[in-house]
PDB file of N, CA and C in Angstrom:
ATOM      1  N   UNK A   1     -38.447 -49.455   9.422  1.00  0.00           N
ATOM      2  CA  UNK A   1     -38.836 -48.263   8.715  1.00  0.00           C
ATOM      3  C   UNK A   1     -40.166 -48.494   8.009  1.00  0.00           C
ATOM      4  N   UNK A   2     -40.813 -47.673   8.186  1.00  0.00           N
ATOM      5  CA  UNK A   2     -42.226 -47.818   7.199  1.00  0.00           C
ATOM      6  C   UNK A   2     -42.390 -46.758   5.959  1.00  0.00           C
ATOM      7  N   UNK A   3     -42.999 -46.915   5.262  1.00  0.00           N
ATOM      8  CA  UNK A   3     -42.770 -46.060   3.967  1.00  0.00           C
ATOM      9  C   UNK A   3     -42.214 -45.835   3.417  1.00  0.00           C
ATOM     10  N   UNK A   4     -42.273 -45.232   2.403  1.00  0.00           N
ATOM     11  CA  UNK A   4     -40.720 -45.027   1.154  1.00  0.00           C
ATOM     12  C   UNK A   4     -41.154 -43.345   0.498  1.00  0.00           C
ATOM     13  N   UNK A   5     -39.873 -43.243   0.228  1.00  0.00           N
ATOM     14  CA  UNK A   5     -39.824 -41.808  -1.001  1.00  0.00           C
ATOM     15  C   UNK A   5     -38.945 -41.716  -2.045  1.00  0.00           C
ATOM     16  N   UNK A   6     -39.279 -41.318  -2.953  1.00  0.00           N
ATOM     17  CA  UNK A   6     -38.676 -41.293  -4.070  1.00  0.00           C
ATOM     18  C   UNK A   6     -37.727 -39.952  -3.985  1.00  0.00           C
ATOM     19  N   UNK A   7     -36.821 -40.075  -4.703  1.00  0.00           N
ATOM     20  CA  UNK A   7     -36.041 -38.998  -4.960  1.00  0.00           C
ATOM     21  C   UNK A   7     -35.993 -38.366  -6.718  1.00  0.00           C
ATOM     22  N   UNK A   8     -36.476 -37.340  -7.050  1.00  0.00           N
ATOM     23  CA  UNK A   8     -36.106 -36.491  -8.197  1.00  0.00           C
ATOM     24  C   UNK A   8     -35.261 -36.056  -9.008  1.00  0.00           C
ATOM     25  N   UNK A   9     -34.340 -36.109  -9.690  1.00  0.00           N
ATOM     26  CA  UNK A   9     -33.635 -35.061  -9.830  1.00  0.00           C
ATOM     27  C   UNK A   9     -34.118 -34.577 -11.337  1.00  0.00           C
ATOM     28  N   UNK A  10     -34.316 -33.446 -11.654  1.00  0.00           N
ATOM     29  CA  UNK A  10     -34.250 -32.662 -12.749  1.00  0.00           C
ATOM     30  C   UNK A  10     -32.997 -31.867 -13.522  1.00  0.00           C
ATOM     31  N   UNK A  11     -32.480 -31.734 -14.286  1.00  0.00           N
ATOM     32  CA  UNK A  11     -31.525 -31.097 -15.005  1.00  0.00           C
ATOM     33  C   UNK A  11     -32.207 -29.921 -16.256  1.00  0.00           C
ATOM     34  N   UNK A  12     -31.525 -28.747 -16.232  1.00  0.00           N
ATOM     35  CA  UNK A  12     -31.969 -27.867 -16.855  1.00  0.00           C
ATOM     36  C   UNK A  12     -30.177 -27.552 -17.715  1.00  0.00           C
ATOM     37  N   UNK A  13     -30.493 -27.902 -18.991  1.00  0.00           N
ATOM     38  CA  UNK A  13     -29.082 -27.257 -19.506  1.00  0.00           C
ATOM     39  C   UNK A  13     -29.488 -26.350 -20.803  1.00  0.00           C
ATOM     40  N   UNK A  14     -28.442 -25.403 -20.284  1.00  0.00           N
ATOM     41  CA  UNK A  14     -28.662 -23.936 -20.972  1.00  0.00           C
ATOM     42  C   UNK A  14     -26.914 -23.562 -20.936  1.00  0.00           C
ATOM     43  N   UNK A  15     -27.139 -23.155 -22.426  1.00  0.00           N
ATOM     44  CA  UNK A  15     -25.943 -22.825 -23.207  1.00  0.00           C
ATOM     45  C   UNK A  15     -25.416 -21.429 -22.187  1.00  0.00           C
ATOM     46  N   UNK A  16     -23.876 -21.281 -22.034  1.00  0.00           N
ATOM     47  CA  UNK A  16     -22.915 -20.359 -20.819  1.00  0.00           C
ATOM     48  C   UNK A  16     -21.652 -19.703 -21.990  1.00  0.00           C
ATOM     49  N   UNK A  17     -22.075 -18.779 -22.227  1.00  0.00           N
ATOM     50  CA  UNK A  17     -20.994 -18.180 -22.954  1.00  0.00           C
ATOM     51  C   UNK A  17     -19.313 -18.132 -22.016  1.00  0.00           C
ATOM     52  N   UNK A  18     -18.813 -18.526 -22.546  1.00  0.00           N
ATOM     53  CA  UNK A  18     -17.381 -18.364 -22.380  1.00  0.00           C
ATOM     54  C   UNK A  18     -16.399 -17.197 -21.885  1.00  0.00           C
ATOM     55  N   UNK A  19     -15.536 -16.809 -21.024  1.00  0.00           N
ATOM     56  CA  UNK A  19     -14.920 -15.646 -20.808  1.00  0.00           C
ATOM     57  C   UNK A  19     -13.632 -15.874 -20.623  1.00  0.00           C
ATOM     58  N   UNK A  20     -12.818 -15.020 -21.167  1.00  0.00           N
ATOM     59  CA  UNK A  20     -11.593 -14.798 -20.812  1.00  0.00           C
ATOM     60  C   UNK A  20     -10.637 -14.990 -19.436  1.00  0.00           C
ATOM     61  N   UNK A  21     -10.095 -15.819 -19.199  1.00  0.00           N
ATOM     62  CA  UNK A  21      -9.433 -16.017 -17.669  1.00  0.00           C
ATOM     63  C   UNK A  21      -8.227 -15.923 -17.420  1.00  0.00           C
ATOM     64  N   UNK A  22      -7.533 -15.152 -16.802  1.00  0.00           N
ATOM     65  CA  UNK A  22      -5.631 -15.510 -15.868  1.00  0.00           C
ATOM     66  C   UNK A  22      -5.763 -16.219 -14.879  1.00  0.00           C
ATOM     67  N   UNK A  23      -4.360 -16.716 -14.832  1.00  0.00           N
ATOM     68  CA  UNK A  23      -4.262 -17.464 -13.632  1.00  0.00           C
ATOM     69  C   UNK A  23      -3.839 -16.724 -12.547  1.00  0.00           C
ATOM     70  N   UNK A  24      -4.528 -17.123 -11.833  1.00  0.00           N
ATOM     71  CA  UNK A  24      -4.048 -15.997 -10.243  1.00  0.00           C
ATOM     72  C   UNK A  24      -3.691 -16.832  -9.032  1.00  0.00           C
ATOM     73  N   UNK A  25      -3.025 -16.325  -8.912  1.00  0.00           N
ATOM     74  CA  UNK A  25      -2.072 -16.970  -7.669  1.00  0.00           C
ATOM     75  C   UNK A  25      -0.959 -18.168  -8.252  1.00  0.00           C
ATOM     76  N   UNK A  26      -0.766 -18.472  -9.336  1.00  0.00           N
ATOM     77  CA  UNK A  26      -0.551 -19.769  -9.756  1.00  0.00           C
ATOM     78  C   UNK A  26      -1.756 -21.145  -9.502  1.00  0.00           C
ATOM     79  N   UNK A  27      -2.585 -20.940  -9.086  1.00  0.00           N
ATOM     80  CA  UNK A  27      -3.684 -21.948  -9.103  1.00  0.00           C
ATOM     81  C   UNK A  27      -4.712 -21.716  -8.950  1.00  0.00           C
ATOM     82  N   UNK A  28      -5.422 -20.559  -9.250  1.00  0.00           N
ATOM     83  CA  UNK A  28      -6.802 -20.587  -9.536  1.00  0.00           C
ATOM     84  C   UNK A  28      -7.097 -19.320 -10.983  1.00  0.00           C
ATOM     85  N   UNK A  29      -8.371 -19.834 -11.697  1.00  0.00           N
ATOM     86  CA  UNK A  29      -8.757 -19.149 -13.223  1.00  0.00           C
ATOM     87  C   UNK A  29      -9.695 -18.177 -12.964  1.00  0.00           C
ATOM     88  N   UNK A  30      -8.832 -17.157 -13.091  1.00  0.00           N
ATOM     89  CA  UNK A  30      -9.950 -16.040 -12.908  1.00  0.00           C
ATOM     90  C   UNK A  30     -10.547 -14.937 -13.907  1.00  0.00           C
ATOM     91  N   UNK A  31     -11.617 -14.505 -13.859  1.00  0.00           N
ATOM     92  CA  UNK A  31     -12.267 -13.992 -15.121  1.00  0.00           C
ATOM     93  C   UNK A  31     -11.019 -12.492 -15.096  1.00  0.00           C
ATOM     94  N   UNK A  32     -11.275 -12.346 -16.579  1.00  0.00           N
ATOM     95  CA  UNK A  32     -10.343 -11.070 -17.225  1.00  0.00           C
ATOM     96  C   UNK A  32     -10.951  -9.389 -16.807  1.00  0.00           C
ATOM     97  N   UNK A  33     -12.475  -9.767 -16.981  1.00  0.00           N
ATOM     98  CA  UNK A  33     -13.316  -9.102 -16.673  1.00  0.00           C
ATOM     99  C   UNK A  33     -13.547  -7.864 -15.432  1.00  0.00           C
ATOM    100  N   UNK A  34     -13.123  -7.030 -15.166  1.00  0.00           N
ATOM    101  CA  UNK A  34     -13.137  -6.542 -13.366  1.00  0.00           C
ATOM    102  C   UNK A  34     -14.281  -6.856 -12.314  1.00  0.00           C
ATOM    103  N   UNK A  35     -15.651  -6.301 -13.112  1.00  0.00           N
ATOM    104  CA  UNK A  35     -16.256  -6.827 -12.394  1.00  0.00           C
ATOM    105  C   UNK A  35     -16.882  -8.183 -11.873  1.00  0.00           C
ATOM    106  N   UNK A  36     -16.614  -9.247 -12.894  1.00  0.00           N
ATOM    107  CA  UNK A  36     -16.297 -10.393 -12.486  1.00  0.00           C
ATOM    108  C   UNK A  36     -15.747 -10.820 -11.548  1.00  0.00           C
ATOM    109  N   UNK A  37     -14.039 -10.566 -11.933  1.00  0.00           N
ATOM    110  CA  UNK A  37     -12.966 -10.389 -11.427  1.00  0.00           C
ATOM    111  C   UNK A  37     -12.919 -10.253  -9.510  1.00  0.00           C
ATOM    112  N   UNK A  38     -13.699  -8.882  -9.207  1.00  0.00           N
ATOM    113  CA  UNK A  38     -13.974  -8.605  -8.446  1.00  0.00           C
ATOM    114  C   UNK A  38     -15.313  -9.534  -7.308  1.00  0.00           C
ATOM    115  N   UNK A  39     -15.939 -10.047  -8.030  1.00  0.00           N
ATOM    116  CA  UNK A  39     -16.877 -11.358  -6.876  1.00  0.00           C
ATOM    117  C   UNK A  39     -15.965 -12.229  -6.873  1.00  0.00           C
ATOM    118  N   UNK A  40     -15.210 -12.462  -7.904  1.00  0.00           N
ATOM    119  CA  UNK A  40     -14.590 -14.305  -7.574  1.00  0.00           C
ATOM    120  C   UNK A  40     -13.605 -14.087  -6.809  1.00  0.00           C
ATOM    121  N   UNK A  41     -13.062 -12.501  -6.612  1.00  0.00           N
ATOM    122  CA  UNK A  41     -11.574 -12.904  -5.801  1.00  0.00           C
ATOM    123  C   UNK A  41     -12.210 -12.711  -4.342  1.00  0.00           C
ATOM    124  N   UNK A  42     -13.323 -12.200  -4.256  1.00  0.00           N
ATOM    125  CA  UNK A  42     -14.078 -12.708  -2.601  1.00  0.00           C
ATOM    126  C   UNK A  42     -14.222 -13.931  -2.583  1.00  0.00           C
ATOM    127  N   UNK A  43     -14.905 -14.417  -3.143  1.00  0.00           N
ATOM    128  CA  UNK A  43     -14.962 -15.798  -3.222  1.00  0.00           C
ATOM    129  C   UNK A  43     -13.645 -16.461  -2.964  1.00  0.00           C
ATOM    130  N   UNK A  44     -12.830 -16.354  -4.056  1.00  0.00           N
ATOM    131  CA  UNK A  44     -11.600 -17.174  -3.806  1.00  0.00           C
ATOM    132  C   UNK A  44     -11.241 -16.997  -2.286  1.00  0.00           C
ATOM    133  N   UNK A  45     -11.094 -15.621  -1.607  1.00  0.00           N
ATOM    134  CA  UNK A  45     -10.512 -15.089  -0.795  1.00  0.00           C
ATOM    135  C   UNK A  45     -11.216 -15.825   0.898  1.00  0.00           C
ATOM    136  N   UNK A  46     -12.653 -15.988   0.904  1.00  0.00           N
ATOM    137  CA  UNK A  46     -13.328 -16.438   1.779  1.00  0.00           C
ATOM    138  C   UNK A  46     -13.282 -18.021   1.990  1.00  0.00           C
ATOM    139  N   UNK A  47     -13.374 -18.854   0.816  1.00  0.00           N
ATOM    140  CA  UNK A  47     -12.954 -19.803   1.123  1.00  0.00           C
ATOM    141  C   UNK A  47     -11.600 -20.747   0.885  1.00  0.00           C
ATOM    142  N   UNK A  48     -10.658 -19.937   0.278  1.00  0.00           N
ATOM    143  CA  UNK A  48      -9.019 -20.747   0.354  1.00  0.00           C
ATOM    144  C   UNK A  48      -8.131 -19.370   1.041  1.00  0.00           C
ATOM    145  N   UNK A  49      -8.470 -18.326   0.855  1.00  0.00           N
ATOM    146  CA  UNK A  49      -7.861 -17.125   1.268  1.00  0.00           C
ATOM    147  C   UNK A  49      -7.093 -17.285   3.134  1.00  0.00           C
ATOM    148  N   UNK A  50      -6.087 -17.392   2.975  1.00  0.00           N
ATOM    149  CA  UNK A  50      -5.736 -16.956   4.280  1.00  0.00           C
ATOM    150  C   UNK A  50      -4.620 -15.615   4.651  1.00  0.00           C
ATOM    151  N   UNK A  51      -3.855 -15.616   5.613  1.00  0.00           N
ATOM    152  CA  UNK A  51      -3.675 -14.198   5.765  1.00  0.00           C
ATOM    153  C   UNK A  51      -2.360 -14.122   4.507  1.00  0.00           C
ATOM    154  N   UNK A  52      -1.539 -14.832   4.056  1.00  0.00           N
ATOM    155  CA  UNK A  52      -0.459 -14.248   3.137  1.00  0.00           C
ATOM    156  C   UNK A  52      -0.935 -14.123   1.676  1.00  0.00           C
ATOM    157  N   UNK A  53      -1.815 -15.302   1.525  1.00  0.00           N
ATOM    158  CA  UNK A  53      -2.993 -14.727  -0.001  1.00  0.00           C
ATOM    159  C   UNK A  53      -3.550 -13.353  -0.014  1.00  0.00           C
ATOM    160  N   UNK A  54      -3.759 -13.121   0.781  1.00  0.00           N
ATOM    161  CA  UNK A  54      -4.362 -11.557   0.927  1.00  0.00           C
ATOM    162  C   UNK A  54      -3.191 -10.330   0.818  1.00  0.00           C
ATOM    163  N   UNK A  55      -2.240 -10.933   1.783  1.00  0.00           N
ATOM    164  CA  UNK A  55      -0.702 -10.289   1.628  1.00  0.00           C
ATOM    165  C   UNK A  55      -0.656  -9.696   0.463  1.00  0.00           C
ATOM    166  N   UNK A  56      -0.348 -11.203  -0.339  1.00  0.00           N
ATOM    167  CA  UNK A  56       0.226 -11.155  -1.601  1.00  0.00           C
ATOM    168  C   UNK A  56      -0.976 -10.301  -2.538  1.00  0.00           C
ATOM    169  N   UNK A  57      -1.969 -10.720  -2.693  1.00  0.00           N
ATOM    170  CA  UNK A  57      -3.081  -9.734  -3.338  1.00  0.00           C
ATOM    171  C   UNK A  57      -2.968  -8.073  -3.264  1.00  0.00           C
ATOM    172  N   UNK A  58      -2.986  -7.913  -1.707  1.00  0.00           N
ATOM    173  CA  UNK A  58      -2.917  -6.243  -1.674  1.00  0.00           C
ATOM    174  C   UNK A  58      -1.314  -5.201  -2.378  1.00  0.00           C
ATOM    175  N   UNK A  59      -0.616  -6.318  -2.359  1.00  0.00           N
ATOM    176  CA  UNK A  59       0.627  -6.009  -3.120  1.00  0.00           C
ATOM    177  C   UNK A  59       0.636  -6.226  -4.703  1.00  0.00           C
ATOM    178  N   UNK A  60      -0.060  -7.218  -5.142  1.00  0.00           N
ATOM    179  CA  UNK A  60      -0.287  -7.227  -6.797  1.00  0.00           C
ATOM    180  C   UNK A  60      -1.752  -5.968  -7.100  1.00  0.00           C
ATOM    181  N   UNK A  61      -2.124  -5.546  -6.258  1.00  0.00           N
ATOM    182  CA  UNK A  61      -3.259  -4.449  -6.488  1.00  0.00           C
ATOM    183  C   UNK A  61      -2.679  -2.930  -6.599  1.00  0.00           C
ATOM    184  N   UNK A  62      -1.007  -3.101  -5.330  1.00  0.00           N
ATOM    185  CA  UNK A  62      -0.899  -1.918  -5.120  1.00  0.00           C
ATOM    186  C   UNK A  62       0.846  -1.859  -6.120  1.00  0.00           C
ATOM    187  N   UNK A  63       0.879  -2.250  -6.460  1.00  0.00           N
ATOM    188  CA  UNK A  63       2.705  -2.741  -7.240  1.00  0.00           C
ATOM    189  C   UNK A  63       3.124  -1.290  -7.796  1.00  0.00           C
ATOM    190  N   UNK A  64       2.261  -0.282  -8.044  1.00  0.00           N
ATOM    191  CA  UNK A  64       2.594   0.720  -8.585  1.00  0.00           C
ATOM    192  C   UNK A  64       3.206   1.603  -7.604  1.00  0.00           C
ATOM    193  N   UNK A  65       1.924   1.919  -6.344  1.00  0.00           N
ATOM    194  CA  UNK A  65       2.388   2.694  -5.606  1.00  0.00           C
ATOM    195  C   UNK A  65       3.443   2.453  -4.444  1.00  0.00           C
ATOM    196  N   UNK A  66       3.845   0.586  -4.441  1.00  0.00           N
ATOM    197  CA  UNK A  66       5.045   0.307  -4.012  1.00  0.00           C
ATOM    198  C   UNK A  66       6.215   0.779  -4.528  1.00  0.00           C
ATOM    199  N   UNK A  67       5.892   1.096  -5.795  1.00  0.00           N
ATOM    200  CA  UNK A  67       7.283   0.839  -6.727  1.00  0.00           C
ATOM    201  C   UNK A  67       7.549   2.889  -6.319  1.00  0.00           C
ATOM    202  N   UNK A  68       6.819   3.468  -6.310  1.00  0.00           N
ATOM    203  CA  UNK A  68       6.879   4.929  -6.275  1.00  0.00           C
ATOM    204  C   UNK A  68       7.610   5.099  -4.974  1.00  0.00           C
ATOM    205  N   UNK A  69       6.863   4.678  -4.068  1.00  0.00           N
ATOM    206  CA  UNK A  69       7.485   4.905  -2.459  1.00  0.00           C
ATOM    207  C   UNK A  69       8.686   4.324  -2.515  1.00  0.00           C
ATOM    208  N   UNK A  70       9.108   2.860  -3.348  1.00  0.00           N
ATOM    209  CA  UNK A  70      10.913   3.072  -2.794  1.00  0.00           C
ATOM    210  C   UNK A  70      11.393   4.499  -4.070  1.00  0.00           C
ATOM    211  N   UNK A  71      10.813   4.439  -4.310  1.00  0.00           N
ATOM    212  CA  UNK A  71      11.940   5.281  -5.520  1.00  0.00           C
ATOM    213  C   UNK A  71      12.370   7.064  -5.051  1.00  0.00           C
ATOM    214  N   UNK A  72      11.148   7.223  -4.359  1.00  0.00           N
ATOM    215  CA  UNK A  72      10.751   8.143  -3.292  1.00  0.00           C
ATOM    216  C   UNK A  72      11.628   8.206  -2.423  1.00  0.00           C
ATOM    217  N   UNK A  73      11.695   7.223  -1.576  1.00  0.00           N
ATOM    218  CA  UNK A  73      12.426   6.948  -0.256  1.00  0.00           C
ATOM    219  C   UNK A  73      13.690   6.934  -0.506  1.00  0.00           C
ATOM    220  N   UNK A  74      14.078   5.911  -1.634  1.00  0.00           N
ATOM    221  CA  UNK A  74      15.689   6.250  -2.497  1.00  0.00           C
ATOM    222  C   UNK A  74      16.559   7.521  -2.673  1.00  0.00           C
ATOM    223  N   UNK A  75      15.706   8.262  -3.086  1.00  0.00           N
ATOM    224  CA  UNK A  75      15.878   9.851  -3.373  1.00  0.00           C
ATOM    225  C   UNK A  75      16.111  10.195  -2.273  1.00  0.00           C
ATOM    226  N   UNK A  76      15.068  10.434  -1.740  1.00  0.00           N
ATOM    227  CA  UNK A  76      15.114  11.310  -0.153  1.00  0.00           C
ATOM    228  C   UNK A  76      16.032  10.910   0.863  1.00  0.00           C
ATOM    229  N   UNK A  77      16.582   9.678   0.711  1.00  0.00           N
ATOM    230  CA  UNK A  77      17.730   9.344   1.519  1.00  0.00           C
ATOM    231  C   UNK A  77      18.862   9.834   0.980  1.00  0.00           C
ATOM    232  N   UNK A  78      19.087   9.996  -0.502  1.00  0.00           N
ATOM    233  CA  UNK A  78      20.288  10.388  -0.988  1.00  0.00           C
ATOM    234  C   UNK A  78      20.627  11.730  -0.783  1.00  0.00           C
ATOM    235  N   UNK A  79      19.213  12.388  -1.156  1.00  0.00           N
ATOM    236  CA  UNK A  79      19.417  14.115  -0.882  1.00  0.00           C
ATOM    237  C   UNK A  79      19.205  14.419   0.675  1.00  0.00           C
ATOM    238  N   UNK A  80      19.374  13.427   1.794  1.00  0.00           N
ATOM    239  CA  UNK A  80      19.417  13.647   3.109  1.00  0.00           C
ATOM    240  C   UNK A  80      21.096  13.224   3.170  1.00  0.00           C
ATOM    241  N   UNK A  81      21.155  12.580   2.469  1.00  0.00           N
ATOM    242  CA  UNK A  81      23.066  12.279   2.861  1.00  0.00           C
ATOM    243  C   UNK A  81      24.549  13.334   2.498  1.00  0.00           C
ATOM    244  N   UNK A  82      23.155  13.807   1.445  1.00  0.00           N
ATOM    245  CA  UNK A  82      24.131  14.916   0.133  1.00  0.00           C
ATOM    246  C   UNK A  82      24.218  16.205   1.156  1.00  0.00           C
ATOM    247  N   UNK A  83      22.565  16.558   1.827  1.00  0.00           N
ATOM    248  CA  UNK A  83      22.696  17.656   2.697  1.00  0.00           C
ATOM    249  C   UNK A  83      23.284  17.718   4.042  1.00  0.00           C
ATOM    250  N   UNK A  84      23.525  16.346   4.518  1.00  0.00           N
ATOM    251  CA  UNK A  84      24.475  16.182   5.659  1.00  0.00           C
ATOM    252  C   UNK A  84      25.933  15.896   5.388  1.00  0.00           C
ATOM    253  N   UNK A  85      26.547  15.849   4.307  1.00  0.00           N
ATOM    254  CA  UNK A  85      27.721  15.826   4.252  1.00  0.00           C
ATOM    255  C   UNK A  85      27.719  17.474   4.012  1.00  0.00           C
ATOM    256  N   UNK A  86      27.189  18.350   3.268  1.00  0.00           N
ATOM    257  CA  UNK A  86      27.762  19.762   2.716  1.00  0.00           C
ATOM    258  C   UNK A  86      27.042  20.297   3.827  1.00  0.00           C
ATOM    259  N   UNK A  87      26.372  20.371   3.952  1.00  0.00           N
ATOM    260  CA  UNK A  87      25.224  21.486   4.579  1.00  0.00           C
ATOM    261  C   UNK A  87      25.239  21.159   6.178  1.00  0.00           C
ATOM    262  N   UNK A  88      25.750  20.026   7.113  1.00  0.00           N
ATOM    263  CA  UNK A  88      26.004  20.232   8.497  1.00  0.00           C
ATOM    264  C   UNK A  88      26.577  20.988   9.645  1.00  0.00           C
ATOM    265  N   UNK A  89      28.040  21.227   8.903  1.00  0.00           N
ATOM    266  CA  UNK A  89      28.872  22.600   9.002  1.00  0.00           C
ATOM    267  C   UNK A  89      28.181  23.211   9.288  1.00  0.00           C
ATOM    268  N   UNK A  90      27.056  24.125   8.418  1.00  0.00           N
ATOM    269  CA  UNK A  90      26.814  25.264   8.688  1.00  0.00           C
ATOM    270  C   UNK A  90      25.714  25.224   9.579  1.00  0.00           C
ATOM    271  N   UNK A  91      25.013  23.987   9.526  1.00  0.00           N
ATOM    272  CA  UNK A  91      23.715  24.310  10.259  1.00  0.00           C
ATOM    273  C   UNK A  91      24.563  23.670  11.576  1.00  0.00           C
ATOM    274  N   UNK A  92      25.519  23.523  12.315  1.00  0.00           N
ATOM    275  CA  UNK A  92      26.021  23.539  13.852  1.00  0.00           C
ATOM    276  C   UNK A  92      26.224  24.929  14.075  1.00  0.00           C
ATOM    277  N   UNK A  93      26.943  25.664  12.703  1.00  0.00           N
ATOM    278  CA  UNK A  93      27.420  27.338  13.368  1.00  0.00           C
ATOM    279  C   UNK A  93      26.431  28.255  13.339  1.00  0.00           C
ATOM    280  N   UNK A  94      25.065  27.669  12.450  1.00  0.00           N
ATOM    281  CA  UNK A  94      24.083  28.277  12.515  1.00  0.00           C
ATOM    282  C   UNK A  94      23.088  27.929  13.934  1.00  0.00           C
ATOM    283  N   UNK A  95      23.116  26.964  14.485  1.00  0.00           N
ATOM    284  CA  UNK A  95      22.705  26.689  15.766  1.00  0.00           C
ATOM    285  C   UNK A  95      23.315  27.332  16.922  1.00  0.00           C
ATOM    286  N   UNK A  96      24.467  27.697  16.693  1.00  0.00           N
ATOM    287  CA  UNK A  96      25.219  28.228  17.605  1.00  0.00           C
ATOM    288  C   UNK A  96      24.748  29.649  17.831  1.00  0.00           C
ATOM    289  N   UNK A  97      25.317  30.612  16.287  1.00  0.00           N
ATOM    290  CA  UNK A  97      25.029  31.613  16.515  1.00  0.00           C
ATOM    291  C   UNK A  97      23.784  32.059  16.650  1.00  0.00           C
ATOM    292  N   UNK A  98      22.123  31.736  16.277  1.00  0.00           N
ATOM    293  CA  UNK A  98      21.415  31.694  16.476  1.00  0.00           C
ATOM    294  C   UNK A  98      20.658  32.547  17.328  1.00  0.00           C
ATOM    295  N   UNK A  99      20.955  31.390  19.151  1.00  0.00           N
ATOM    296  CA  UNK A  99      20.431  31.997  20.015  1.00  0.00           C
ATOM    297  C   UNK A  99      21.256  32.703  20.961  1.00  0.00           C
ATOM    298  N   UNK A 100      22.532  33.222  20.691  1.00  0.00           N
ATOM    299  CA  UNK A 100      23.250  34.070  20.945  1.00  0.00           C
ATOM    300  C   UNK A 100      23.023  35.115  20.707  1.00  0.00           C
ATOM    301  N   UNK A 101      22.733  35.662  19.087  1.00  0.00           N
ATOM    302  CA  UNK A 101      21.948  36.744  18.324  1.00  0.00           C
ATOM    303  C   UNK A 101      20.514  37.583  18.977  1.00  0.00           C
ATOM    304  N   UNK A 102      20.192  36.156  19.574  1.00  0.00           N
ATOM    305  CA  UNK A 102      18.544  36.227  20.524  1.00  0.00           C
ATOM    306  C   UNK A 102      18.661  37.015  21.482  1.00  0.00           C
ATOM    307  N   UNK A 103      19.350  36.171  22.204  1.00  0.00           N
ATOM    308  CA  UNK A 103      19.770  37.097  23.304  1.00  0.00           C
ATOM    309  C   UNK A 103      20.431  38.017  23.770  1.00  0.00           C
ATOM    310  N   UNK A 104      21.161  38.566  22.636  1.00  0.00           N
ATOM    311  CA  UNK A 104      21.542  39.742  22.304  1.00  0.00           C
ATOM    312  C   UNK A 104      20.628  41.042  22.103  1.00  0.00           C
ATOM    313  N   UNK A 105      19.546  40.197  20.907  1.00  0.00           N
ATOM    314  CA  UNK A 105      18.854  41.096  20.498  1.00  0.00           C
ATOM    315  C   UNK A 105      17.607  41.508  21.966  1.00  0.00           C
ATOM    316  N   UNK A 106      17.372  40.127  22.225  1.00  0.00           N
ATOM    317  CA  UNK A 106      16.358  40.553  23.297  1.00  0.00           C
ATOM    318  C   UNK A 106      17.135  41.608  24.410  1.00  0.00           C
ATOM    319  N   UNK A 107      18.028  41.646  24.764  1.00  0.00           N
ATOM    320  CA  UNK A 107      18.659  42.313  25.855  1.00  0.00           C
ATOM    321  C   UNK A 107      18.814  43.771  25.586  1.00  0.00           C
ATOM    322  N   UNK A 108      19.345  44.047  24.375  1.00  0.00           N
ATOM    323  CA  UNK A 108      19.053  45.511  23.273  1.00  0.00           C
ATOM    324  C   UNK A 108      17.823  46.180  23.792  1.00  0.00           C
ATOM    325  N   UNK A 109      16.793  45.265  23.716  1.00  0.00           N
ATOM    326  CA  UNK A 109      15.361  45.366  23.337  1.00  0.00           C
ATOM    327  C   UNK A 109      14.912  46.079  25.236  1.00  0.00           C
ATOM    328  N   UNK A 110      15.523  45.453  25.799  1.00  0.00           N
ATOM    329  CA  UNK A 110      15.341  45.566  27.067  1.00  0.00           C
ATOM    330  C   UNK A 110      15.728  46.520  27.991  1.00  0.00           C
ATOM    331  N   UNK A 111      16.919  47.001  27.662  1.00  0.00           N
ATOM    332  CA  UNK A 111      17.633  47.741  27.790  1.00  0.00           C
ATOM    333  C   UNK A 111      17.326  49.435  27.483  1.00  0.00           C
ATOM    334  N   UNK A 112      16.887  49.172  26.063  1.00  0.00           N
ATOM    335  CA  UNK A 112      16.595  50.106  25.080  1.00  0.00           C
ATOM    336  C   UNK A 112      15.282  50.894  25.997  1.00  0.00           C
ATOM    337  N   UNK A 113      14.181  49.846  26.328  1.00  0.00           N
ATOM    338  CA  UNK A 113      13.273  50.056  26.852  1.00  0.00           C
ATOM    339  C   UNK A 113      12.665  49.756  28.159  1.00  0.00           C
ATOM    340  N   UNK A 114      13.772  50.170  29.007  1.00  0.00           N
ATOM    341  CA  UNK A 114      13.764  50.262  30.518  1.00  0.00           C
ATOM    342  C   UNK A 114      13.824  52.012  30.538  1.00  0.00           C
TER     343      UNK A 114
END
């Protein structure tokens, strides 16, 4: 080898105010802040993020409107069970008579106006 080089290093230290952090995921500190909040969990997400971290994220983002849809779905199954135990009866004799009525009426109609 011929020649040589030196190497540099410089340090610049400058005072970093402090911020508020949760823990997210159970192992990483994340600012309290949203928009903070919001670069580091790309960050987090791009380089440890794989597909059930993300899982789990879009479900701690959305926990509200999970919680609505079963409660939703709860209901609507009950008042689908309530209307098929009382209300089936009638809607078979109402299927029945129906298009009987139809074709009654259409034949009237036909008849009437021949």
């Amino acid at each position: 080898m011929t020649g040589s080089f030196a190497e540099t290093l410089s340090y610049e230290f400058a005072k970093v105010s402090d911020y508020e952090t949760f823990v997210f995921l159970g192992r990483y500190c994340m600012p309290v802040e949203q928009i903070q909040y919001d670069e580091m969990k790309d960050v987090v997400l791009n380089q440890y993020g794989n597909g059930i971290t993300e899982w789990v994220l879009e479900i701690m983002d959305s926990w509200e409107a999970l919680i609505v849809a079963f409660v939703v779905a709860f209901a609507a199954g009950f008042a689908y069970l309530f209307c098929l135990e009382h209300l089936a009866g009638r809607a078979v004799y109402v299927c029945l008579i129906m298009p009987c009525l139809a074709f009654c009426a259409t034949g009237i109609y036909l008849v009437a106006h021949s």
